[in-house]
C-alpha atoms as a PDB file:
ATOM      1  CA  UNK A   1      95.858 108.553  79.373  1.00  0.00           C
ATOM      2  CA  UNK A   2      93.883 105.255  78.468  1.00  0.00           C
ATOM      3  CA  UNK A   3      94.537 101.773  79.544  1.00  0.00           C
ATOM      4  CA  UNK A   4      95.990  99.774  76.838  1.00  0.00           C
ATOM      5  CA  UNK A   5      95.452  95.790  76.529  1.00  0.00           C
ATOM      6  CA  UNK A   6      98.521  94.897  78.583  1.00  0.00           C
ATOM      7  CA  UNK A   7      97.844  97.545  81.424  1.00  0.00           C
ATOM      8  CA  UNK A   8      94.779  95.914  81.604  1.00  0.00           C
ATOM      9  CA  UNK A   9      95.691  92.617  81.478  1.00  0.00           C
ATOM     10  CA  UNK A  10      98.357  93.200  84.081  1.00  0.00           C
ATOM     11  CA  UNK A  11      95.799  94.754  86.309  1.00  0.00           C
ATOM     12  CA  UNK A  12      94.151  92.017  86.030  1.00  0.00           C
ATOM     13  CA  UNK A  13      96.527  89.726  86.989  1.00  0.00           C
ATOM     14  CA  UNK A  14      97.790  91.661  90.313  1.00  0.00           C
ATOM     15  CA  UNK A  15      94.442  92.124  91.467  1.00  0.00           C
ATOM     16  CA  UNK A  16      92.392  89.156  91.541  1.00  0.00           C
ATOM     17  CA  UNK A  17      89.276  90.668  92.555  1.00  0.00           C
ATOM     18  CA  UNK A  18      89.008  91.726  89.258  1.00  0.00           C
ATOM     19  CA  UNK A  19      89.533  88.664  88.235  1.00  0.00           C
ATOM     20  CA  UNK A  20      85.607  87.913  89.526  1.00  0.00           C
ATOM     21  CA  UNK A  21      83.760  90.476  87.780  1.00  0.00           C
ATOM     22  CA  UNK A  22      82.070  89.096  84.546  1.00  0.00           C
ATOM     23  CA  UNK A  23      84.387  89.961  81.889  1.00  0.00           C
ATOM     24  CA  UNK A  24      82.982  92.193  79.989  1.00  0.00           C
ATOM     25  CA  UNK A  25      81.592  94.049  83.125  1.00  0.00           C
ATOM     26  CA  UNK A  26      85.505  94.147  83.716  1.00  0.00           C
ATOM     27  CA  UNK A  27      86.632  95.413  80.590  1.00  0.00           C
ATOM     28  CA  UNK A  28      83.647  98.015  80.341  1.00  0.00           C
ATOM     29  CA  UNK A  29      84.845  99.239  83.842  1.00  0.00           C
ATOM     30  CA  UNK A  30      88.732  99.616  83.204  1.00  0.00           C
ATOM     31  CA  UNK A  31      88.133 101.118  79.688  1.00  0.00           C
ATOM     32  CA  UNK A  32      86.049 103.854  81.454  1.00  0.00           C
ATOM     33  CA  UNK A  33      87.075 104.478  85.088  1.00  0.00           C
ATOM     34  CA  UNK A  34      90.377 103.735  84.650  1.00  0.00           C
ATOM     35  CA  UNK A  35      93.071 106.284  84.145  1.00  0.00           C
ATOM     36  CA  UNK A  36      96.841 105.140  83.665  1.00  0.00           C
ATOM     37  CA  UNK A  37      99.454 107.695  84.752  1.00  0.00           C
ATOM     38  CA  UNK A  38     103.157 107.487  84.419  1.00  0.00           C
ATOM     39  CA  UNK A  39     104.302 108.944  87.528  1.00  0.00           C
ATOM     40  CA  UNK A  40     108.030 110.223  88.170  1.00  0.00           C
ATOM     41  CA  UNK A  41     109.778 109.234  91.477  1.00  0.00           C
ATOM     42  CA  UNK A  42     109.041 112.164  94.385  1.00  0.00           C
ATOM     43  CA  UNK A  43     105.921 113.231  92.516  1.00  0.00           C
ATOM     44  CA  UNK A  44     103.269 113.997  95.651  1.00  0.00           C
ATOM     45  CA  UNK A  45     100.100 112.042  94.299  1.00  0.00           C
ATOM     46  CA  UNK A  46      98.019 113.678  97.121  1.00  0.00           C
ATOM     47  CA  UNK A  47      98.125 115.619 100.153  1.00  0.00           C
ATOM     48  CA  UNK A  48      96.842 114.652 104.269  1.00  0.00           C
ATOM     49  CA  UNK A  49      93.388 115.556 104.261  1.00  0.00           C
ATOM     50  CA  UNK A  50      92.507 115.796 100.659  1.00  0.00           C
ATOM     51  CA  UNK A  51      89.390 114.253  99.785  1.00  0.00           C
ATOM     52  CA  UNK A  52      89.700 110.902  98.023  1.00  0.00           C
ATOM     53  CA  UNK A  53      89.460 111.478  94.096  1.00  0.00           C
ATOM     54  CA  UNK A  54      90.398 107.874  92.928  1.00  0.00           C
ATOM     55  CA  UNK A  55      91.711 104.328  94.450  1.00  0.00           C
ATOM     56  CA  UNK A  56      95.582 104.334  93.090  1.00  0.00           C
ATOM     57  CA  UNK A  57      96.656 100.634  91.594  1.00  0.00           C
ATOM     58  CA  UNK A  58      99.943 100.292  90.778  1.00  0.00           C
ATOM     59  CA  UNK A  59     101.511  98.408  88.011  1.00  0.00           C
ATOM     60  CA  UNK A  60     105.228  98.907  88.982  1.00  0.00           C
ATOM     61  CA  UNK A  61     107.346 100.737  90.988  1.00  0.00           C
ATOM     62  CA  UNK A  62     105.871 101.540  94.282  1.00  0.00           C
ATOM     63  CA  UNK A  63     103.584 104.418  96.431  1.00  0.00           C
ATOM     64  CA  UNK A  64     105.904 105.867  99.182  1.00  0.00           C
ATOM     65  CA  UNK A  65     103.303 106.776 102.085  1.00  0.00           C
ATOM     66  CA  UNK A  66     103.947 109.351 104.214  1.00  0.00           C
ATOM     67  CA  UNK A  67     102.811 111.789 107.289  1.00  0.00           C
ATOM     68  CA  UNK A  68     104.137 115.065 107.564  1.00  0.00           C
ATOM     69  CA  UNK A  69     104.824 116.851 110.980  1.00  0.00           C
ATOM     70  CA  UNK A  70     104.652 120.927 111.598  1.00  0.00           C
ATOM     71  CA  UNK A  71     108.229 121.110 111.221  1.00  0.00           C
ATOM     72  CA  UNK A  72     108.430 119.983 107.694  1.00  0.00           C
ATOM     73  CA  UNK A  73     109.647 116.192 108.905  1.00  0.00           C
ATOM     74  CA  UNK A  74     108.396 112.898 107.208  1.00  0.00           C
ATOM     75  CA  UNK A  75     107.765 109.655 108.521  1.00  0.00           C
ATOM     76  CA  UNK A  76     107.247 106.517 106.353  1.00  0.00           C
ATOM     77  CA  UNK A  77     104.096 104.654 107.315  1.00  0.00           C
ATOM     78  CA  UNK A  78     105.278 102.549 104.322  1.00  0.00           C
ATOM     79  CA  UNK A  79     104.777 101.388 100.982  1.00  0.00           C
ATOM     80  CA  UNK A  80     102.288 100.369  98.078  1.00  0.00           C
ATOM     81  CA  UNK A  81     104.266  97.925  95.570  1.00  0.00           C
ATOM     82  CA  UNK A  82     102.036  96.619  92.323  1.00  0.00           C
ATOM     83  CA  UNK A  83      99.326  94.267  93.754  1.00  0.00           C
ATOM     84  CA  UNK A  84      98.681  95.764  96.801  1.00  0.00           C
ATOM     85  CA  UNK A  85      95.931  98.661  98.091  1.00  0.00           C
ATOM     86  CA  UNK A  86      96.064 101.394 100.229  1.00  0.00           C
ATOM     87  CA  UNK A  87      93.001 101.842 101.930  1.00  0.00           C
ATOM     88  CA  UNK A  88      94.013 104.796 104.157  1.00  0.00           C
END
C-alpha cells in the first residue's frame, strides 16, 4: 500500500529528521521507499534473528517488543508508540 498525503504529512510531523531533508528529496523518498501497512493488534511484524528488511515508523497505535525464551515465555523489553524508533 502507498503513502497518501496525510500519512506523509503525519510522518513528517512525528519525525523531525525528516523534517531536514530538502523537500522534494523528502517527498521523492516516502513516495518510493515507503510502504504503509495497516497492522492488526498481535500481528508478529518479525521474528529474533531475522535479518532487518525495513525501519518500522509508526503512525498510531504502538510496536509491542518482545524476547521469547525456550519455553514459549515472553518478556516485554517495551514499546514503540508513533514518533519514536526502534533501533534494535
Amino acid at each position: 500500500m502507498t503513502l497518501d498525503a496525510a500519512a506523509s504529512r503525519r510522518l513528517q510531523d512525528l519525525y523531525p529528521a525528516l523534517q531536514r531533508l530538502d523537500p522534494a528529496d523528502c517527498r521523492q523518498v516516502l513516495a518510493s521507499e515507503v510502504q504503509a501497512a495497516s497492522v492488526p493488534a498481535g500481528t508478529t511484524l518479525f521474528e529474533e534473528g531475522q535479518p532487518c528488511r525495513g525501519f518500522p515508523m509508526v503512525l498510531s497505535g504502538c510496536v509491542r517488543v518482545a524476547r521469547g525464551s525456550p519455553d514459549g515465555r515472553q518478556l516485554e523489553l517495551y514499546r514503540v508508540t508513533p514518533g519514536e524508533l526502534c533501533v534494535v
